[in-house]
Protein backbone atom coordinates (compact mmCIF):
# COMPACT_ATOMS: atom_id res chain seq x y z
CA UNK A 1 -42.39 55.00 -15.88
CA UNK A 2 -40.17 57.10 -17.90
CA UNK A 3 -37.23 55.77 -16.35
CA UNK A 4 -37.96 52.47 -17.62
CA UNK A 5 -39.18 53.86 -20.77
CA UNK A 6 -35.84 55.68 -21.21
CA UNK A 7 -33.94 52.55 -20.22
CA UNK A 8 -35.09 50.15 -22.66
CA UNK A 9 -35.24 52.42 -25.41
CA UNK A 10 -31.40 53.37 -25.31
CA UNK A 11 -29.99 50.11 -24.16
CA UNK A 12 -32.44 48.12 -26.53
CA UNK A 13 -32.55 45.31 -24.68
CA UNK A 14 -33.49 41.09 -26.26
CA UNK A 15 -34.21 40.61 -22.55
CA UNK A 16 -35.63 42.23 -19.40
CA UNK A 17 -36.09 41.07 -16.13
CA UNK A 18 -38.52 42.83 -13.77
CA UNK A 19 -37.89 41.33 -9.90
CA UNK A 20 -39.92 43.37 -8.37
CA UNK A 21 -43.40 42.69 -5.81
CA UNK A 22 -46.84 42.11 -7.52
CA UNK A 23 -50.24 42.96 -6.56
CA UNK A 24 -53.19 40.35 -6.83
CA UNK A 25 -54.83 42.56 -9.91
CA UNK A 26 -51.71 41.58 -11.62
CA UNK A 27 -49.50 44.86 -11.67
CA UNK A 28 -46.09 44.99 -11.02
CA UNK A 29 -45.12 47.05 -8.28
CA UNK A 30 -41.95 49.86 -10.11
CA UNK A 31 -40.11 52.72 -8.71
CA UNK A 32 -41.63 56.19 -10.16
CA UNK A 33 -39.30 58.81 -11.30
CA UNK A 34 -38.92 60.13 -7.54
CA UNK A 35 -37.75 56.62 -6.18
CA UNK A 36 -41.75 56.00 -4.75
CA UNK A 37 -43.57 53.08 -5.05
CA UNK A 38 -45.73 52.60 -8.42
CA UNK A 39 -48.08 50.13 -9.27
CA UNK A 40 -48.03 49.20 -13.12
CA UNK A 41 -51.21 47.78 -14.23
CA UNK A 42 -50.93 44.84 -16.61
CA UNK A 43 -52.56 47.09 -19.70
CA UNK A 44 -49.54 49.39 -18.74
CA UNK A 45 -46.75 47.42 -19.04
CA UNK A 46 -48.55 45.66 -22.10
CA UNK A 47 -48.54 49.22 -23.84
CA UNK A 48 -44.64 49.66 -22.59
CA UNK A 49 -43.75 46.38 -24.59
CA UNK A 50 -46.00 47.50 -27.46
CA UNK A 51 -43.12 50.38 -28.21
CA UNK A 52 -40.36 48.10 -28.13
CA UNK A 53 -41.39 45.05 -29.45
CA UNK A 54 -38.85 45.41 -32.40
CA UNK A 55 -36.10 44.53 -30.23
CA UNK A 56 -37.52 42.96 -26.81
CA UNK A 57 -37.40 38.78 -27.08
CA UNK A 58 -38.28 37.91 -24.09
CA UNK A 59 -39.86 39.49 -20.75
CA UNK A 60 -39.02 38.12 -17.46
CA UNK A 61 -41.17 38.93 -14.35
CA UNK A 62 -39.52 37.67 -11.26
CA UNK A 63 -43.16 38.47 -8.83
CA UNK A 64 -46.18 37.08 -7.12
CA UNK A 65 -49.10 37.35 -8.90
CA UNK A 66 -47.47 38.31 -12.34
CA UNK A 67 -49.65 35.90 -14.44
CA UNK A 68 -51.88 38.99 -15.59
CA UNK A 69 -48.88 40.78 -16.75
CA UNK A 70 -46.88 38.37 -18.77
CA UNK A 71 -50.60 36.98 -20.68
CA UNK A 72 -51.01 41.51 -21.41
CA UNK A 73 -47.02 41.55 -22.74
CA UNK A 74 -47.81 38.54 -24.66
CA UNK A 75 -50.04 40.17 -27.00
CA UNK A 76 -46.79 42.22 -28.31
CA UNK A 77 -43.81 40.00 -26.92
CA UNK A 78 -43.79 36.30 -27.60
């Protein structure tokens, strides 16, 4: 999601918090660029936190089934 994208890399941000819905695969339901409904895989977001894991401490997901996600951010957040 470039909005996302965009977000966290001009605030640069020690924290995020997602509280959004997740899916039983383990993506994140996110808002695209035209205010729809996107589900982010877990490899997605884990590639998101790859590009700002200079600066991002700690990831907070606030959703069901968001196991898969945090264990795919953990390889670049701890």
């Amino acid at each position: 999601n470039k909005i996302i994208r965009g977000a966290i890399a001009e605030e640069k941000p020690v924290i995020v918090h997602f509280c959004r819905h997740g899916l039983v695969d383990g993506s994140l339901v996110l808002e695209d660029d035209g205010g729809n409904d996107k589900a982010v895989s877990p490899s997605g977001l884990a590639a998101l936190f790859e590009l700002h894991a200079d600066y991002v401490e700690c990831v907070v997901l606030n959703a069901c089934h968001s196991l898969k996600a945090a264990e795919a951010i953990c390889q670049y957040i701890n």
